[in-house]
N, C-alpha and C. Protein backbone atom coordinates (compact mmCIF):
# COMPACT_ATOMS: atom_id res chain seq x y z
N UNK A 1 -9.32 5.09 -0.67
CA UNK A 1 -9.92 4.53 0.52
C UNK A 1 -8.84 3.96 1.44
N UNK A 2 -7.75 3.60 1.03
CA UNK A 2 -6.60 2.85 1.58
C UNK A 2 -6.32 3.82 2.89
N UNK A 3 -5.54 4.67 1.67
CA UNK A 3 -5.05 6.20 2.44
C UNK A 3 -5.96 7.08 4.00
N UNK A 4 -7.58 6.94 3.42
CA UNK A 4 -8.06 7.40 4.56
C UNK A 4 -8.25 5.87 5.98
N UNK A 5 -8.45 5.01 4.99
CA UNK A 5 -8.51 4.17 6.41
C UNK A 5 -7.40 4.33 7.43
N UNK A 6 -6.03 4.25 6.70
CA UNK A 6 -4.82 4.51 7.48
C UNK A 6 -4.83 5.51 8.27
N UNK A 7 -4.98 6.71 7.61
CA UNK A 7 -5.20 8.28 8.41
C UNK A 7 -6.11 8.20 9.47
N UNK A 8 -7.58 7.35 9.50
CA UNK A 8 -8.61 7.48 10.13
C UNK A 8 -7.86 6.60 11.43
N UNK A 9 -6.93 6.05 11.26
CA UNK A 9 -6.66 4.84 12.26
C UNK A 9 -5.50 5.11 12.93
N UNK A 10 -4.79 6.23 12.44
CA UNK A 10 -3.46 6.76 13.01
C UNK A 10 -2.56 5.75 12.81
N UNK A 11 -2.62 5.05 11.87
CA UNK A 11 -1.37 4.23 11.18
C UNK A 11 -0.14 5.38 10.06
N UNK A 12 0.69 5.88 10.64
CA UNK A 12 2.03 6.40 9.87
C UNK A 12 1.99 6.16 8.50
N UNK A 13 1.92 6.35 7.00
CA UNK A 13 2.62 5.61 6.00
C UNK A 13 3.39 6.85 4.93
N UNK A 14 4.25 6.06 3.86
CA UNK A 14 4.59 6.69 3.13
C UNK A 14 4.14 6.80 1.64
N UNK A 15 3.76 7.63 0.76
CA UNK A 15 3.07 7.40 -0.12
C UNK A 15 4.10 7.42 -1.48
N UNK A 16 3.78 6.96 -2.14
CA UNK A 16 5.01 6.57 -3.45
C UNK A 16 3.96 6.42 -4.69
N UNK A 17 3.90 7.77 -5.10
CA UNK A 17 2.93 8.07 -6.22
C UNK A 17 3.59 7.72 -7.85
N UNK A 18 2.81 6.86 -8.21
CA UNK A 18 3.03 6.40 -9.33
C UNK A 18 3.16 7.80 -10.81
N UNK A 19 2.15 8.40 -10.54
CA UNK A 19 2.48 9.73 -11.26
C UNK A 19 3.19 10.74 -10.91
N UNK A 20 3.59 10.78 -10.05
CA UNK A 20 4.56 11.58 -9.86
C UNK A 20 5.86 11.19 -9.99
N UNK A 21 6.29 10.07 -9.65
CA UNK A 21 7.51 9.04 -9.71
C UNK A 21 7.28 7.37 -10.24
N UNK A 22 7.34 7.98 -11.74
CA UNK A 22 6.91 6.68 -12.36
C UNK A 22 7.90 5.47 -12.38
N UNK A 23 9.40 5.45 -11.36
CA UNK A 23 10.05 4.58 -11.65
C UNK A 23 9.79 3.58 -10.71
N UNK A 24 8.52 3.70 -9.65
CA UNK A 24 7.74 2.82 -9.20
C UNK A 24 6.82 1.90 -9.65
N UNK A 25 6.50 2.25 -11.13
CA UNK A 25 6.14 1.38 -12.05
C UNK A 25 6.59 0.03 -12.14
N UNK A 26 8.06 0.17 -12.29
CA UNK A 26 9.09 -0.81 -12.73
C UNK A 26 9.01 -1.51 -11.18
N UNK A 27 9.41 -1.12 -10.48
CA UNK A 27 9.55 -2.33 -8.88
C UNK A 27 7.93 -2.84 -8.65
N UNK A 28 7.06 -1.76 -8.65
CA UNK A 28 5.70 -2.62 -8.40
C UNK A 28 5.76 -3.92 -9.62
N UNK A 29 6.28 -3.93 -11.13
CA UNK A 29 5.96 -4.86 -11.83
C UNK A 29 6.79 -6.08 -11.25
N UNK A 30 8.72 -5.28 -11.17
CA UNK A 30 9.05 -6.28 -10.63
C UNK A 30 8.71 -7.52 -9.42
N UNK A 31 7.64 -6.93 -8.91
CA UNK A 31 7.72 -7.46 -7.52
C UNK A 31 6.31 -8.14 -7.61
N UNK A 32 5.89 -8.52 -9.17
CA UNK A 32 4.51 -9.04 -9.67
C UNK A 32 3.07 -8.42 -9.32
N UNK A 33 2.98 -6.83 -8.97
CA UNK A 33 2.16 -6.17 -9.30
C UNK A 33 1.53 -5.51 -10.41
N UNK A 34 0.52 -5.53 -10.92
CA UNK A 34 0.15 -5.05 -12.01
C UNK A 34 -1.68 -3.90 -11.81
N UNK A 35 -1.49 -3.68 -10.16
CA UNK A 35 -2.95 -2.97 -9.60
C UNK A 35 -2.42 -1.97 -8.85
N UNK A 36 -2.93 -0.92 -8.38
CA UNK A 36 -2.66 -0.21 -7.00
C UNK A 36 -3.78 0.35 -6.52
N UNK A 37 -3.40 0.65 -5.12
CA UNK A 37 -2.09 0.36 -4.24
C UNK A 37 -2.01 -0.93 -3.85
N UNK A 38 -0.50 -0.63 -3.65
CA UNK A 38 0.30 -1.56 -3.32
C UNK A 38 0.51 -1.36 -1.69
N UNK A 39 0.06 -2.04 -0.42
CA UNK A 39 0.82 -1.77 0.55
C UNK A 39 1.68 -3.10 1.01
N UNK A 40 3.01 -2.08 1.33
CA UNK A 40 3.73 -3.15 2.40
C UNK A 40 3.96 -2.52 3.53
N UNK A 41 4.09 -3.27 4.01
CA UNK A 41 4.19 -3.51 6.10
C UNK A 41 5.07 -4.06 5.96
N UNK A 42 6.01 -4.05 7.31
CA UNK A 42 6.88 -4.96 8.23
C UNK A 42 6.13 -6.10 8.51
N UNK A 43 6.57 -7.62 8.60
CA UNK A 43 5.70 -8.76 9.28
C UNK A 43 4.63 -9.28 8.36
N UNK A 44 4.23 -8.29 6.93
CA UNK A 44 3.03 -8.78 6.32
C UNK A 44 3.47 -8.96 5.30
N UNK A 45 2.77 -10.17 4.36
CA UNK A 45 2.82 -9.98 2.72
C UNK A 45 2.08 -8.88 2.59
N UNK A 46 2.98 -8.10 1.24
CA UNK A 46 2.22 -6.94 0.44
C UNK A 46 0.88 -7.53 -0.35
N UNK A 47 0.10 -6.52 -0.23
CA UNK A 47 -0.66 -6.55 -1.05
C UNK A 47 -1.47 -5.34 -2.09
N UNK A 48 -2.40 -5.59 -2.60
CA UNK A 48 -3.07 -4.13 -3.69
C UNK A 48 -4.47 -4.67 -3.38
N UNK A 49 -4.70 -3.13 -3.59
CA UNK A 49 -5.88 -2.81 -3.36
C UNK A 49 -6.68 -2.31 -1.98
N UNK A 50 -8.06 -2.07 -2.01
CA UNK A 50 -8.44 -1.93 -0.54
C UNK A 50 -8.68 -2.79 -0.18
N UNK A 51 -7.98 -3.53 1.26
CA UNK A 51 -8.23 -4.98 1.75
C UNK A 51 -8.72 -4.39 3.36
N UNK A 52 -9.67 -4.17 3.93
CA UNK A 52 -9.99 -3.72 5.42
C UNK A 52 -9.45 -4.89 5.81
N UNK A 53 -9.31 -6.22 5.74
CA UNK A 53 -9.06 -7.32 6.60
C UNK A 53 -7.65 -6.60 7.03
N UNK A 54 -6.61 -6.72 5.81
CA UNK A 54 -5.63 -6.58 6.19
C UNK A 54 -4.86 -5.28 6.72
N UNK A 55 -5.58 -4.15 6.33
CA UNK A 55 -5.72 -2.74 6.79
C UNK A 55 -5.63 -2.97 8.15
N UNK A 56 -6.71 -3.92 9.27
CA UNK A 56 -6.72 -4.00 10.31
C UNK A 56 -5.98 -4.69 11.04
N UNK A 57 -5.10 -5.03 10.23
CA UNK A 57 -4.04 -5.71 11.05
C UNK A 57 -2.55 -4.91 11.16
N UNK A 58 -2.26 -4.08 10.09
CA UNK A 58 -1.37 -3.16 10.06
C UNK A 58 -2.07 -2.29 11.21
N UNK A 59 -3.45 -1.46 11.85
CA UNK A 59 -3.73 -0.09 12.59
C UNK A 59 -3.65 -0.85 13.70
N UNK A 60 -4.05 -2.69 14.17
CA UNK A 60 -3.75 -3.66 15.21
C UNK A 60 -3.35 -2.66 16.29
């Protein structure tokens, strides 16, 4: 749902698939994640999961 809100909103992102490149495992833990997705933005705390609040402030 993340992914299409972004797409639906013409927000740019990059996707960093945990199964495909599991050494994203290790930095999402490092960085005290343990859910996904994970998004980060410029200007925002990261967060996980589907958040529309904050979705709408990244498509802003």
């Amino acid at each position: 749902m993340t992914k299409r809100f972004l797409s639906e909103h013409n927000v740019e992102f990059e996707e960093r698939n945990i199964n495909q490149n599991p050494e994203y495992v290790s930095y999402l833990r490092d960085h005290g994640f343990q859910a996904v997705p994970v998004v980060e933005a410029s200007g925002l705390p990261a967060f996980y999961g589907f958040r529309p609040d904050q979705l709408t402030k990244i498509a802003g």
